[in-house]
PDB file of N, CA and C in Angstrom:
ATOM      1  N   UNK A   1      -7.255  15.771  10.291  1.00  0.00           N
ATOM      2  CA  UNK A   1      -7.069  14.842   9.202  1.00  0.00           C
ATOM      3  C   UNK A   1      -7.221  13.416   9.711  1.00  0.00           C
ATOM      4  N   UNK A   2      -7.614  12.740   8.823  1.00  0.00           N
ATOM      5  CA  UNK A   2      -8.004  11.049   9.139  1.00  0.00           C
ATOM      6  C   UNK A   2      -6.474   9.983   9.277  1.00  0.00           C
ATOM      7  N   UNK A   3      -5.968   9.689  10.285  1.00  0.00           N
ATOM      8  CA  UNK A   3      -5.282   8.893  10.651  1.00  0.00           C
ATOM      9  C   UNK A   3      -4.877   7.927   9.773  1.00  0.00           C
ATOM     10  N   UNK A   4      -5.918   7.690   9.115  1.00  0.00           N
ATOM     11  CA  UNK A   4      -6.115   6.771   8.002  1.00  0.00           C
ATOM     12  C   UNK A   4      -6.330   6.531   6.777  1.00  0.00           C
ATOM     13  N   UNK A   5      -5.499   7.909   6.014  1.00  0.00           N
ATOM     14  CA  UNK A   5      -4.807   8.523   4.986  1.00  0.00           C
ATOM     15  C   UNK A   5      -4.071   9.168   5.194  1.00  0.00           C
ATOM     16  N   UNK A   6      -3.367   9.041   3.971  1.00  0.00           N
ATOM     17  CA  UNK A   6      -2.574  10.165   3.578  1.00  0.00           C
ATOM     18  C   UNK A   6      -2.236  10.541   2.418  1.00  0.00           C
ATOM     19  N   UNK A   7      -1.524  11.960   2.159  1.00  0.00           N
ATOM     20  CA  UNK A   7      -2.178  12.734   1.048  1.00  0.00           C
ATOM     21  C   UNK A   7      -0.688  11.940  -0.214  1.00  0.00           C
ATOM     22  N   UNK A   8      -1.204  11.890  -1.401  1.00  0.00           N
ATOM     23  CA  UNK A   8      -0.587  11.376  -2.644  1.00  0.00           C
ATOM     24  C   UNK A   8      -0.463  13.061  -3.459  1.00  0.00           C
ATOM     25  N   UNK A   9       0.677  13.990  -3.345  1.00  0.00           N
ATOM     26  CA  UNK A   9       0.778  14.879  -4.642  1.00  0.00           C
ATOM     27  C   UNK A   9       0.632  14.258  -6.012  1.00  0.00           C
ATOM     28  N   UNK A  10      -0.862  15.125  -6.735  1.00  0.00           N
ATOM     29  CA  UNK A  10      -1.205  15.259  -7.785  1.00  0.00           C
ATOM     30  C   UNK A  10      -0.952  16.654  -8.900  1.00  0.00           C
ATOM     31  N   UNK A  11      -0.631  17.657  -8.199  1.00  0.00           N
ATOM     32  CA  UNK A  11      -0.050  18.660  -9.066  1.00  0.00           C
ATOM     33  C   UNK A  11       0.814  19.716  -7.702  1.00  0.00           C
ATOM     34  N   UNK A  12       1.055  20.587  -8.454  1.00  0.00           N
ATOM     35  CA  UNK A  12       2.019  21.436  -7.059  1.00  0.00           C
ATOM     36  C   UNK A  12       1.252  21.750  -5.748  1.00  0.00           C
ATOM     37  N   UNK A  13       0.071  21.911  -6.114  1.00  0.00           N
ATOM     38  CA  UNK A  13      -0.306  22.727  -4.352  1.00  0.00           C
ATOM     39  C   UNK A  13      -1.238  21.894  -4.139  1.00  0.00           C
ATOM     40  N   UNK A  14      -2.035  20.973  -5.118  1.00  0.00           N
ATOM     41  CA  UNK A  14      -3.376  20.143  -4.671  1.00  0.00           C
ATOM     42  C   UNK A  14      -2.775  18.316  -4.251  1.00  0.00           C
ATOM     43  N   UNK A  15      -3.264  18.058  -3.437  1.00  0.00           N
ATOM     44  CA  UNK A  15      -3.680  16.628  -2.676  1.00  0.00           C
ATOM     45  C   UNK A  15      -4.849  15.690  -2.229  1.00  0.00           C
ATOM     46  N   UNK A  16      -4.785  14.460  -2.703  1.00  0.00           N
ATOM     47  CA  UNK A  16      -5.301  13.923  -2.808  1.00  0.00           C
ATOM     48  C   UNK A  16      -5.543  12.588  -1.378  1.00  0.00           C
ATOM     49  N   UNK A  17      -6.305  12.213  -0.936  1.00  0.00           N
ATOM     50  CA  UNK A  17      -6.758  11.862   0.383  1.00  0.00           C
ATOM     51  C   UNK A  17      -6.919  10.123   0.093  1.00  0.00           C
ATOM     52  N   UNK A  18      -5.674   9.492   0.226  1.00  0.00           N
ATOM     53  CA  UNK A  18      -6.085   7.655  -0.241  1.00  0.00           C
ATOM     54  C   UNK A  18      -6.187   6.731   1.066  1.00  0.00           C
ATOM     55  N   UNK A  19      -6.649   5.959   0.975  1.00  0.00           N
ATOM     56  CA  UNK A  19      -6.135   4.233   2.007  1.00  0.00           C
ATOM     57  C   UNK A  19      -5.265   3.925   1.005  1.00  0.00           C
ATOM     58  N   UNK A  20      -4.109   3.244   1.869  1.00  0.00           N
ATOM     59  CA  UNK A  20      -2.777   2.348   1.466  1.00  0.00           C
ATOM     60  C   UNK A  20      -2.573   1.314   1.926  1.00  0.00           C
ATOM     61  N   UNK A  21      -2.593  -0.158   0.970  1.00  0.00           N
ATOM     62  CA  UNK A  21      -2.135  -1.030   1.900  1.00  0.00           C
ATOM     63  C   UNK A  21      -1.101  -1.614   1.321  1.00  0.00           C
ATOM     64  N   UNK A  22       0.537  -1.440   2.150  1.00  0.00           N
ATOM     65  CA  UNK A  22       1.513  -2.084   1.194  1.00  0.00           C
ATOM     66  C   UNK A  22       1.839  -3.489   1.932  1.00  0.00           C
ATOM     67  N   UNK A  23       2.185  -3.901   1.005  1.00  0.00           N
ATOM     68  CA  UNK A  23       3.086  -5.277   1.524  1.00  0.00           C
ATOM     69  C   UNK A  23       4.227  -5.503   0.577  1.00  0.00           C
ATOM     70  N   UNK A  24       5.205  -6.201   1.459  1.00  0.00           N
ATOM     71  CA  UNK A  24       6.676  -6.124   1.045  1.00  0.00           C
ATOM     72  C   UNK A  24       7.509  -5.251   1.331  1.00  0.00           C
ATOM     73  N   UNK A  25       8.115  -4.716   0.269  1.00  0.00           N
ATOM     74  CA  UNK A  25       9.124  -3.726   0.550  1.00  0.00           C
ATOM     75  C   UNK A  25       8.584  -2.424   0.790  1.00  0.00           C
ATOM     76  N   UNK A  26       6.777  -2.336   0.164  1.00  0.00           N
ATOM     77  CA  UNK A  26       6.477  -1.010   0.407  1.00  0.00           C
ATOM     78  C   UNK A  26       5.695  -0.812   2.090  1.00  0.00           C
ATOM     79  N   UNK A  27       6.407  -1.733   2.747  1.00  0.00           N
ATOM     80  CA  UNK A  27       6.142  -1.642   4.467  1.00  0.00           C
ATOM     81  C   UNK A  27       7.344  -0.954   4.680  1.00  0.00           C
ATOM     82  N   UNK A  28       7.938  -0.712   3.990  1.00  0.00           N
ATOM     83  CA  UNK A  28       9.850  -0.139   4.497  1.00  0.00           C
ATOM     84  C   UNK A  28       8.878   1.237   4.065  1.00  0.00           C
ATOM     85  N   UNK A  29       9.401   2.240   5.287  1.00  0.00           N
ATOM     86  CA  UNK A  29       9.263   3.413   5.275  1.00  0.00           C
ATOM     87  C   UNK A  29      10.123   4.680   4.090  1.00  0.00           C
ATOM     88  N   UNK A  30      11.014   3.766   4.156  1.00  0.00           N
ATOM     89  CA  UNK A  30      12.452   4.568   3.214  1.00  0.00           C
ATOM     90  C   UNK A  30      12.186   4.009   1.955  1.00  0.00           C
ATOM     91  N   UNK A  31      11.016   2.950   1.333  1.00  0.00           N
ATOM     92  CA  UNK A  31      10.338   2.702   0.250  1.00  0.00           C
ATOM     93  C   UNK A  31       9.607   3.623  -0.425  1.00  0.00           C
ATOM     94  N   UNK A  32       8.520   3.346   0.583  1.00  0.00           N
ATOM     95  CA  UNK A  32       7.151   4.590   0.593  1.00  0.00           C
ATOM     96  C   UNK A  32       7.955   5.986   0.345  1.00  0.00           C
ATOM     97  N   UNK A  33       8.372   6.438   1.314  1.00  0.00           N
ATOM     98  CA  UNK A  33       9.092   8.116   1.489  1.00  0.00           C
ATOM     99  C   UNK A  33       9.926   8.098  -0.072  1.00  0.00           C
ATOM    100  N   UNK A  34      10.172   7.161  -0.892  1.00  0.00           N
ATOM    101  CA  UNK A  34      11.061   7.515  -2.273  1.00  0.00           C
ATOM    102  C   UNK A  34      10.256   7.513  -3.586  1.00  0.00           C
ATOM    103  N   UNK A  35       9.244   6.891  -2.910  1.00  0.00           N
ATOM    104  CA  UNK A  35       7.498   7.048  -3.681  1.00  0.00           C
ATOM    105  C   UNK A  35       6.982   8.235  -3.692  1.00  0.00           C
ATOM    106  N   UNK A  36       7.189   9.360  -3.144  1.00  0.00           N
ATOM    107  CA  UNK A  36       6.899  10.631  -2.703  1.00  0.00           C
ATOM    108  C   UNK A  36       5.180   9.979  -1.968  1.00  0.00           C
ATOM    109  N   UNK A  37       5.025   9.091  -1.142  1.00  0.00           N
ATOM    110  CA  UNK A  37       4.310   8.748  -0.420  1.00  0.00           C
ATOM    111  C   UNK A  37       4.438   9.145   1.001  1.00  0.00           C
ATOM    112  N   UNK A  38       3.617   9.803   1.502  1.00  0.00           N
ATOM    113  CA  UNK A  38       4.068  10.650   2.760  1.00  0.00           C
ATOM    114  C   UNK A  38       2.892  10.130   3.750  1.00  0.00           C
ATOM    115  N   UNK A  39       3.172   8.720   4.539  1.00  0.00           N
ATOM    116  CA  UNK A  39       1.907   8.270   5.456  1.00  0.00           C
ATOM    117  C   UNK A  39       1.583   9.243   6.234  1.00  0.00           C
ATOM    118  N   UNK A  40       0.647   9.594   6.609  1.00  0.00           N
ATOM    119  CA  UNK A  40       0.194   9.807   8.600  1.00  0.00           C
ATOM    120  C   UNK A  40       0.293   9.502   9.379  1.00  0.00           C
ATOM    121  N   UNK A  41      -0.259   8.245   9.146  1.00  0.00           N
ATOM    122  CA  UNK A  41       0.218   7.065  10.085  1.00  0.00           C
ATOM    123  C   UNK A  41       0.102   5.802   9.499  1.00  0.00           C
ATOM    124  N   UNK A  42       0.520   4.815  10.293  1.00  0.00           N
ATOM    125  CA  UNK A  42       1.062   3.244   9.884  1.00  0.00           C
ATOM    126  C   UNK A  42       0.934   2.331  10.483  1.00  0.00           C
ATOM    127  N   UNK A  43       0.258   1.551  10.290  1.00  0.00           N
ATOM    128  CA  UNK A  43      -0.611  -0.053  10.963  1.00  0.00           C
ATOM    129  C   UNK A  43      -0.288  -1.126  10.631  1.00  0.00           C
ATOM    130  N   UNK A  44      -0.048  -1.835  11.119  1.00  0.00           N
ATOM    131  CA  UNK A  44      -0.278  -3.626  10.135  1.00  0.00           C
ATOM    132  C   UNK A  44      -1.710  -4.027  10.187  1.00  0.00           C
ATOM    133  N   UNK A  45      -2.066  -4.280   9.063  1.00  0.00           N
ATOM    134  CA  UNK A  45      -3.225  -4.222   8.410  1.00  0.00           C
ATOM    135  C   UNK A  45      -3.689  -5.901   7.603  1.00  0.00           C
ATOM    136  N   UNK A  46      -4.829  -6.591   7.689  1.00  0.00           N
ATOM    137  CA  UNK A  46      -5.141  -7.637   7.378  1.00  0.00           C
ATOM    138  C   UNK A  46      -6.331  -7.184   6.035  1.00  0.00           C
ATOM    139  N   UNK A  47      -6.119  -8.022   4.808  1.00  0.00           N
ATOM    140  CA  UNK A  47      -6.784  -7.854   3.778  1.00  0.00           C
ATOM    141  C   UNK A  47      -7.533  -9.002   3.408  1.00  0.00           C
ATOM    142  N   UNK A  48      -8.749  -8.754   3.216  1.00  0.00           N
ATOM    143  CA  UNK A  48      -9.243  -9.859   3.744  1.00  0.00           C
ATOM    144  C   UNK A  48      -9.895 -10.509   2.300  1.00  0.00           C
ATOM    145  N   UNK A  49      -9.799 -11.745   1.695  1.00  0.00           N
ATOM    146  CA  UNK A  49     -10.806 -12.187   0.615  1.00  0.00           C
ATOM    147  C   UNK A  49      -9.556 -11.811  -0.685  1.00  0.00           C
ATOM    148  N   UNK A  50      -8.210 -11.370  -0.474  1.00  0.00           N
ATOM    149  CA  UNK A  50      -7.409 -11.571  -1.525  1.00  0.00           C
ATOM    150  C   UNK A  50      -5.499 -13.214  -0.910  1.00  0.00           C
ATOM    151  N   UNK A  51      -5.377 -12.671  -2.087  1.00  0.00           N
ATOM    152  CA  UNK A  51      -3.837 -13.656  -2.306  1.00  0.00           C
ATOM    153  C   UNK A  51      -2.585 -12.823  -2.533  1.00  0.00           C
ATOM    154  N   UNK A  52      -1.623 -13.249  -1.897  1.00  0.00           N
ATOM    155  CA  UNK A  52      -0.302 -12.782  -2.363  1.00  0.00           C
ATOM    156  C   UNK A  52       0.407 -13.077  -3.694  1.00  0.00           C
ATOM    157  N   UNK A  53       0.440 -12.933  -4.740  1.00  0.00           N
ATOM    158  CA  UNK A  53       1.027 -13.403  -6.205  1.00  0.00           C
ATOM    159  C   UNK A  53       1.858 -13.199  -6.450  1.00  0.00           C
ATOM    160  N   UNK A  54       3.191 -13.515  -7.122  1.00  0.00           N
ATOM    161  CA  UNK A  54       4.090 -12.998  -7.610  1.00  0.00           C
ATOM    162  C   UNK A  54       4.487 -13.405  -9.004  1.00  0.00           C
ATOM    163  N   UNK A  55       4.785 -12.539  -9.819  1.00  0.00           N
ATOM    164  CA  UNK A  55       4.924 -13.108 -11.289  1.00  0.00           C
ATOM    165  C   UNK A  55       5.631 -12.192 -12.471  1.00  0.00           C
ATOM    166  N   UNK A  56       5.747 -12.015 -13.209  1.00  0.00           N
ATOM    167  CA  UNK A  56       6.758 -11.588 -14.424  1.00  0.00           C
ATOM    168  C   UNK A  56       8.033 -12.200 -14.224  1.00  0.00           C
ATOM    169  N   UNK A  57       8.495 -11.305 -14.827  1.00  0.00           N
ATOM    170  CA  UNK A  57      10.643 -11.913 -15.071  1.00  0.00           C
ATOM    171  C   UNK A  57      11.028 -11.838 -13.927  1.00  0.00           C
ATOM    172  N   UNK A  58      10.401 -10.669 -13.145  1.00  0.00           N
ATOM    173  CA  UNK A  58      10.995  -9.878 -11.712  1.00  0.00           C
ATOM    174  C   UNK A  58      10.617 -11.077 -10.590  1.00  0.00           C
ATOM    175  N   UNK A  59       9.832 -10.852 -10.610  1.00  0.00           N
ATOM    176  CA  UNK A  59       9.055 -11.831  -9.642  1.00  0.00           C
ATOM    177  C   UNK A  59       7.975 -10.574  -9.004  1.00  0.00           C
ATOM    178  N   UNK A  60       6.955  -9.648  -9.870  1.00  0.00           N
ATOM    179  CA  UNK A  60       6.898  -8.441  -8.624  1.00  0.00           C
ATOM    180  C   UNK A  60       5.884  -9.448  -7.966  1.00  0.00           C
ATOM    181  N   UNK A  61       5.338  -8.668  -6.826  1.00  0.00           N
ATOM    182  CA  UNK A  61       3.494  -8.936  -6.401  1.00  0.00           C
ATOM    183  C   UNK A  61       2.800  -8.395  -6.542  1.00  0.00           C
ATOM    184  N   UNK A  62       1.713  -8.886  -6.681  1.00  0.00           N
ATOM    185  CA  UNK A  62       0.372  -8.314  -6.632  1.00  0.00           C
ATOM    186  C   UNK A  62      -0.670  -9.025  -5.833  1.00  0.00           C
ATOM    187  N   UNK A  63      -1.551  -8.823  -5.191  1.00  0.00           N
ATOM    188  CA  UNK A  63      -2.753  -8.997  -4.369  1.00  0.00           C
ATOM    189  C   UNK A  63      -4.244  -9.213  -5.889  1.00  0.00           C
ATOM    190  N   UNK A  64      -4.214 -10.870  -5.243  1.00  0.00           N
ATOM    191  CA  UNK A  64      -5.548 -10.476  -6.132  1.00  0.00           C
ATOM    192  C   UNK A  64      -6.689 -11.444  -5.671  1.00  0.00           C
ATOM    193  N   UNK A  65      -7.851 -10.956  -5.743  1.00  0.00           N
ATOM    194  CA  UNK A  65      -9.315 -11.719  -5.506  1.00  0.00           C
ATOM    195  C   UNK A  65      -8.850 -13.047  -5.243  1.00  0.00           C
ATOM    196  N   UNK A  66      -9.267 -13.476  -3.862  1.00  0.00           N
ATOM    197  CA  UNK A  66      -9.535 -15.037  -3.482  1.00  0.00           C
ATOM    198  C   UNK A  66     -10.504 -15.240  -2.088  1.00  0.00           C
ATOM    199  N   UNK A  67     -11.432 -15.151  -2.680  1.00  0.00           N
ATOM    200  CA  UNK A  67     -12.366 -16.152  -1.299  1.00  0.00           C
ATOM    201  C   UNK A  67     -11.426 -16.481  -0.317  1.00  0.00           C
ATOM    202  N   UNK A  68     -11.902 -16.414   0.745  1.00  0.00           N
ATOM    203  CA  UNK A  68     -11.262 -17.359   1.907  1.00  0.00           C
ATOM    204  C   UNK A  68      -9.481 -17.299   2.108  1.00  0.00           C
ATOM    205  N   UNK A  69      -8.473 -16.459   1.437  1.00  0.00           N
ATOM    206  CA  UNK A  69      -7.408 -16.048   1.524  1.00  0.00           C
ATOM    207  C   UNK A  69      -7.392 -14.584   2.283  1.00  0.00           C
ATOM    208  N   UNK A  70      -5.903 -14.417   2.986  1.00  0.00           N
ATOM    209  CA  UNK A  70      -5.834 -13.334   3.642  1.00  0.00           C
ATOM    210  C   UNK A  70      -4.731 -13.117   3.632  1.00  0.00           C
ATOM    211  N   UNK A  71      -4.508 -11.923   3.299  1.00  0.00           N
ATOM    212  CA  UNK A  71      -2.837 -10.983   2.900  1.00  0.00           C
ATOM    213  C   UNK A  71      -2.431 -10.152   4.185  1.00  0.00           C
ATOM    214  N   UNK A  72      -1.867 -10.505   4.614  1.00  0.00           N
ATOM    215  CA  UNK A  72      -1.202  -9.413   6.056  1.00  0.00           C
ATOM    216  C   UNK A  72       0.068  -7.864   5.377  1.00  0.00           C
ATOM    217  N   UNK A  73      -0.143  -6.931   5.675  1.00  0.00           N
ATOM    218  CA  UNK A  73       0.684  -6.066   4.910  1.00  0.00           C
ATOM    219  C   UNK A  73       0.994  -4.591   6.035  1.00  0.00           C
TER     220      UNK A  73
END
C-alpha cells in the first residue's frame, strides 16, 4: 500500500484510497482517529499556491486558491 494514503470507509467491507492534507486540529491524531480517518502514515506537508482562511460564527478554516501563498499542514 502507498505510504501516501489512506483508506476513508465508504460502506462495510469497501475502501477508498485518498491524499490528506490537514491543518489545525486535524494534525492531532486523536482528531483524525474520531473522524474514522485511519492514516498510514503522516508528514508535514507544504501546499503550495493556496491561503489559510477562517470564517463563519465559528471561526472554521478553509484553504483556498492564492498565487504565491503557502499553507504548511
Amino acid at each position: 500500500m502507498d505510504p501516501d494514503f489512506f483508506c476513508l470507509p465508504i460502506a462495510c467491507h469497501e475502501f477508498i484510497m485518498a491524499a490528506y492534507f490537514g491543518f489545525g486540529a486535524l494534525m492531532n491524531t486523536v482528531s483524525v482517529r474520531m473522524r474514522n480517518i485511519h492514516p498510514q502514515s503522516s508528514r508535514a506537508a507544504k501546499l503550495s499556491g493556496f491561503r489559510l482562511v477562517f470564517g463563519g460564527s465559528h471561526g472554521m478554516a478553509t484553504v483556498l486558491p492564492s498565487p504565491g501563498d503557502v499553507v504548511y499542514g
